[in-house]
N, C-alpha and C. Protein backbone atom coordinates (compact mmCIF):
# COMPACT_ATOMS: atom_id res chain seq x y z
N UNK A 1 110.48 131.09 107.35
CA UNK A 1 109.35 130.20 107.51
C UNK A 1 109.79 128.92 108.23
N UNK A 2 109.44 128.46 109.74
CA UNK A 2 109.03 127.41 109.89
C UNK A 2 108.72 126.02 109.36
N UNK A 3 109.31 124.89 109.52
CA UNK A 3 108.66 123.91 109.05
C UNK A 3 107.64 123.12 109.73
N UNK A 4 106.54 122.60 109.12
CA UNK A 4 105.68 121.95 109.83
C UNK A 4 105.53 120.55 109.35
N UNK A 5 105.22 119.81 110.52
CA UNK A 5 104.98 118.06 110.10
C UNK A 5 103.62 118.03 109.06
N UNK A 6 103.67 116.57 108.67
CA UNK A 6 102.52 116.43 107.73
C UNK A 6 102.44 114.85 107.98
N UNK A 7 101.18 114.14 108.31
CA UNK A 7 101.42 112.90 108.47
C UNK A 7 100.71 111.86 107.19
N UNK A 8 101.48 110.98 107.60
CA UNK A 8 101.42 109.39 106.29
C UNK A 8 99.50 109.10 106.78
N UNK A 9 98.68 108.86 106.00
CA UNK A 9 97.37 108.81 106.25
C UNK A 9 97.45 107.38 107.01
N UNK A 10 98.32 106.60 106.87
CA UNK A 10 98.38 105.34 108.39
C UNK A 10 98.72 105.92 109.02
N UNK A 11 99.76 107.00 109.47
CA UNK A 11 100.23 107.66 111.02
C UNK A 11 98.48 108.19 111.80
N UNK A 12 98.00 108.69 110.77
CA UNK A 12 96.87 109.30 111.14
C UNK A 12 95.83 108.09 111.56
N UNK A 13 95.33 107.10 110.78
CA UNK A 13 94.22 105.87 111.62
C UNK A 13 95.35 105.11 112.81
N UNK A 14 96.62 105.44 112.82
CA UNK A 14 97.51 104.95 114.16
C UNK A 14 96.87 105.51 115.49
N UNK A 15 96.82 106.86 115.37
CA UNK A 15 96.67 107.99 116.19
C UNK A 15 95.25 107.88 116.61
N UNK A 16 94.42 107.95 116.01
CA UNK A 16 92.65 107.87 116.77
C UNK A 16 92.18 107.07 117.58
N UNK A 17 92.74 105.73 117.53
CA UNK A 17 92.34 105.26 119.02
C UNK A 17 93.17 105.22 119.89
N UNK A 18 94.16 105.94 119.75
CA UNK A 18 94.95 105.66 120.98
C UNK A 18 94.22 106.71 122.07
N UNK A 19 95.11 106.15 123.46
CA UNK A 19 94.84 107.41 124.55
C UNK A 19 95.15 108.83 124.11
N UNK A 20 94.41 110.06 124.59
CA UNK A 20 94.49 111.48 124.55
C UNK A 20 96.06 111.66 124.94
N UNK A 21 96.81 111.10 125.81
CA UNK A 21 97.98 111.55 126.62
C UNK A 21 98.48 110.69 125.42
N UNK A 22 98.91 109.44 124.97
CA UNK A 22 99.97 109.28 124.34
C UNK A 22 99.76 109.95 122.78
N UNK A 23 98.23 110.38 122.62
CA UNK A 23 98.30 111.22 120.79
C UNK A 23 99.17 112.29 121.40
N UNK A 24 99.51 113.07 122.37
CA UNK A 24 99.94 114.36 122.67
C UNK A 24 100.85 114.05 122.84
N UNK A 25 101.66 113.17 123.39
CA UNK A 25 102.86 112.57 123.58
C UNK A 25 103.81 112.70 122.29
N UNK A 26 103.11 112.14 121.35
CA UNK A 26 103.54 111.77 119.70
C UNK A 26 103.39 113.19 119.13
N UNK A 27 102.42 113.69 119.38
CA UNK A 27 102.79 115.17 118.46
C UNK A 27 103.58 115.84 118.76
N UNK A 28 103.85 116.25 120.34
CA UNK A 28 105.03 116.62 120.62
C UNK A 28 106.15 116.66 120.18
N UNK A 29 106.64 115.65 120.13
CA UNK A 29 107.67 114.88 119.12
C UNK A 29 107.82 115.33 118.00
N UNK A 30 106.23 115.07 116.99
CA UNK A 30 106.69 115.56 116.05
C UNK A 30 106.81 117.12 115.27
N UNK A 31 106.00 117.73 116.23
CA UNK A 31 106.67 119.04 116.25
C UNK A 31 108.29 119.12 116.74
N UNK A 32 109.34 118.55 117.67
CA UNK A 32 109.94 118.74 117.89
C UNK A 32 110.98 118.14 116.82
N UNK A 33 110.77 117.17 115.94
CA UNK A 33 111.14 117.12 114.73
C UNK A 33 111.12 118.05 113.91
N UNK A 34 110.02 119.07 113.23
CA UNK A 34 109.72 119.99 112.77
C UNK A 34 110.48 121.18 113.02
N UNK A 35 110.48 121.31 114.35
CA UNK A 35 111.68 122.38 114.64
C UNK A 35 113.01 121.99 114.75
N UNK A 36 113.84 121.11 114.52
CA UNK A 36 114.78 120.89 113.61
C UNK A 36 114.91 119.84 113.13
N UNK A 37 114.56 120.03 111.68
CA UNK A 37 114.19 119.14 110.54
C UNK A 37 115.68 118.79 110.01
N UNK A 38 117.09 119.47 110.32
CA UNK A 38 118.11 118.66 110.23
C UNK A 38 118.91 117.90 110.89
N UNK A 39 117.78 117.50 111.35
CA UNK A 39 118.46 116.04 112.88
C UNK A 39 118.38 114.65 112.38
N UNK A 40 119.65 114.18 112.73
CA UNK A 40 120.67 113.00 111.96
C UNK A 40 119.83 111.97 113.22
N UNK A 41 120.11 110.67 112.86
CA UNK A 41 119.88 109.76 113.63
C UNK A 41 121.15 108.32 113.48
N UNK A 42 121.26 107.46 114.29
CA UNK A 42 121.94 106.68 113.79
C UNK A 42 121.52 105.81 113.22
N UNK A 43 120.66 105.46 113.00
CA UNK A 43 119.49 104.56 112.56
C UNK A 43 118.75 104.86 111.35
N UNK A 44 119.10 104.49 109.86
CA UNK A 44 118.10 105.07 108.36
C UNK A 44 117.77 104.03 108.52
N UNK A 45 117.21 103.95 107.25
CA UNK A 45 116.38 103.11 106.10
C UNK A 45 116.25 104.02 104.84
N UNK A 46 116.21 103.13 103.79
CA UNK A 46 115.77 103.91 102.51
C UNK A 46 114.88 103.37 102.07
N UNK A 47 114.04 104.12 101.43
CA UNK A 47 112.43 103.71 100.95
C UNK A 47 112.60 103.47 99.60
N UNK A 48 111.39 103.09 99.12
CA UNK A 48 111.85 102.55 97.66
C UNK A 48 112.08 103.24 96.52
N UNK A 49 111.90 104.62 96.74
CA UNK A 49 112.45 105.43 96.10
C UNK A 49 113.62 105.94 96.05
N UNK A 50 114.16 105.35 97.32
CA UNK A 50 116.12 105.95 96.82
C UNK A 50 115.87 106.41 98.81
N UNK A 51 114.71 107.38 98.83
CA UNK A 51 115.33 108.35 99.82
C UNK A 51 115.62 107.90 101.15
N UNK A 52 115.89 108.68 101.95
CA UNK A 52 116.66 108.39 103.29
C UNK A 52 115.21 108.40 104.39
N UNK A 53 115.57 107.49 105.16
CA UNK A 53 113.96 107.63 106.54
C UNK A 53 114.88 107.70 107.78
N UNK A 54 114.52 108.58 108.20
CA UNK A 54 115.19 108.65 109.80
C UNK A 54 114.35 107.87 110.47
N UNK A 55 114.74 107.39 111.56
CA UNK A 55 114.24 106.84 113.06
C UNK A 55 114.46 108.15 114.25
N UNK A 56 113.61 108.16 114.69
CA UNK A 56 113.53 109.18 115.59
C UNK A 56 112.61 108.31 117.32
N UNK A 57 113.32 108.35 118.28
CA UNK A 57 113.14 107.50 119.45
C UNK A 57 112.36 108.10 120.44
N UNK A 58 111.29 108.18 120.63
CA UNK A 58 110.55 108.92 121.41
C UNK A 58 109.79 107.93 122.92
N UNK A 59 110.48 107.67 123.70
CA UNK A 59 110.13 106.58 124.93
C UNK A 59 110.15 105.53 123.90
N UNK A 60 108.53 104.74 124.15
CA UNK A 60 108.78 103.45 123.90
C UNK A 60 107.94 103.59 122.18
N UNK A 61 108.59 104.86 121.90
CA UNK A 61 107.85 105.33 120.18
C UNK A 61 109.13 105.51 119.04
N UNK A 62 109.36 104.54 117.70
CA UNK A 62 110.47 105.07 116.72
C UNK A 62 109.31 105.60 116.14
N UNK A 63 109.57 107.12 115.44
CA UNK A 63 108.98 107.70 114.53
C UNK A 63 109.75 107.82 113.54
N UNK A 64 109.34 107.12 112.00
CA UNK A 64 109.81 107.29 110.47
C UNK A 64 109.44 108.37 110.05
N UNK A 65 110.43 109.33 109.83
CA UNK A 65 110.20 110.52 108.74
C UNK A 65 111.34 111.28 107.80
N UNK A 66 111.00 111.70 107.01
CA UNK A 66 111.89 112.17 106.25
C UNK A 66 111.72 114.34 106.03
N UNK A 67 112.77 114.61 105.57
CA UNK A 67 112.55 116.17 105.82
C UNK A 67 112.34 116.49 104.20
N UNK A 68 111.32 117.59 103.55
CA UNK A 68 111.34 117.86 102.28
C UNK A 68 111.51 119.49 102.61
N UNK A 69 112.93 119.56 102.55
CA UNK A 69 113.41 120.99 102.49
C UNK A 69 112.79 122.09 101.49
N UNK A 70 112.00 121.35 100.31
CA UNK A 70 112.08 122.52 99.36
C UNK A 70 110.59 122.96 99.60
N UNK A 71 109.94 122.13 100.33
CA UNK A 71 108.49 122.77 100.70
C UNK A 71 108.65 123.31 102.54
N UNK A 72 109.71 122.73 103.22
CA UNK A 72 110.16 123.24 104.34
C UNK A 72 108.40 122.55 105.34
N UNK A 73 108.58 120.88 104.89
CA UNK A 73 107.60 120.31 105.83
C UNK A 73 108.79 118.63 106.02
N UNK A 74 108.45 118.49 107.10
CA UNK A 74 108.51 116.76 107.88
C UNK A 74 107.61 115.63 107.35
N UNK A 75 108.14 115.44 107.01
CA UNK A 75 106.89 113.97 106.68
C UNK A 75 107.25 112.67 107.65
N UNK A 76 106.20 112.26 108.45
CA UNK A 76 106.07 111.37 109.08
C UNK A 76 105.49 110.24 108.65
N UNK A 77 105.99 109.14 108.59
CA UNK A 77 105.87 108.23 107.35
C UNK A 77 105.35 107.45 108.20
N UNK A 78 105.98 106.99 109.48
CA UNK A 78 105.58 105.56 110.20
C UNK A 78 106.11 105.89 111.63
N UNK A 79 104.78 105.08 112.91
CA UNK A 79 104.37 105.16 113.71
C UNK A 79 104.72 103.62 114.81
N UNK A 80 105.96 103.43 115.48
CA UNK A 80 105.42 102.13 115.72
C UNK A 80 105.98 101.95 117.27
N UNK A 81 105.39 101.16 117.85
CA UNK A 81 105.49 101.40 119.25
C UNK A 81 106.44 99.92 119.72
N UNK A 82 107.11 100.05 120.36
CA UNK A 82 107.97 99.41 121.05
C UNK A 82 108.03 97.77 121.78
N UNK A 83 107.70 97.18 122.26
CA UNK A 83 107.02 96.37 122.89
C UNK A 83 108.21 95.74 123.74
C-alpha cells in the first residue's frame, strides 16, 4: 500500500485562493512527499507534542509535514511561501 498525503485544515483555506497553477504546483509536491515518506531534510522542528516536522523546499514553498507510518499517510501540517 501506498502512502497518501492528508492536509492540516489551514493547508486547505491556504490553498483556495490561490492561483490554479501554484494549487498544482503544491500538490505535486505533496504527492511527491507521499511517495517517499522517508525523506530526511536538514531542517526539523518539533511540535508540541515531542514529534519531528520536516521542512520540505519546493521553489519559493517550505512545506511542514510529518510521516505517520502506522496508517502509511503524510501529514502536511503547514504551508508557507517564501518572500
Amino acid at each position: 500500500m501506498e502512502y497518501i498525503y492528508v492536509l492540516d485544515c489551514e493547508v486547505c483555506e491556504q490553498l483556495f485562493p490561490i492561483a490554479k497553477r501554484r494549487r498544482e504546483f503544491l500538490v505535486e509536491h505533496f504527492q511527491a512527499i507521499a511517495a517517499n515518506p522517508y525523506l530526511k531534510s536538514e531542517n526539523t522542528l518539533v511540535d508540541a507534542t515531542g514529534r519531528t516536522i520536516y521542512e520540505y523546499f519546493a521553489g519559493r514553498w517550505i512545506i511542514h509535514w510529518w510521516p505517520d507510518h502506522a496508517v502509511k499517510e503524510v501529514r502536511i501540517v503547514r504551508v508557507k511561501l517564501i518572500r
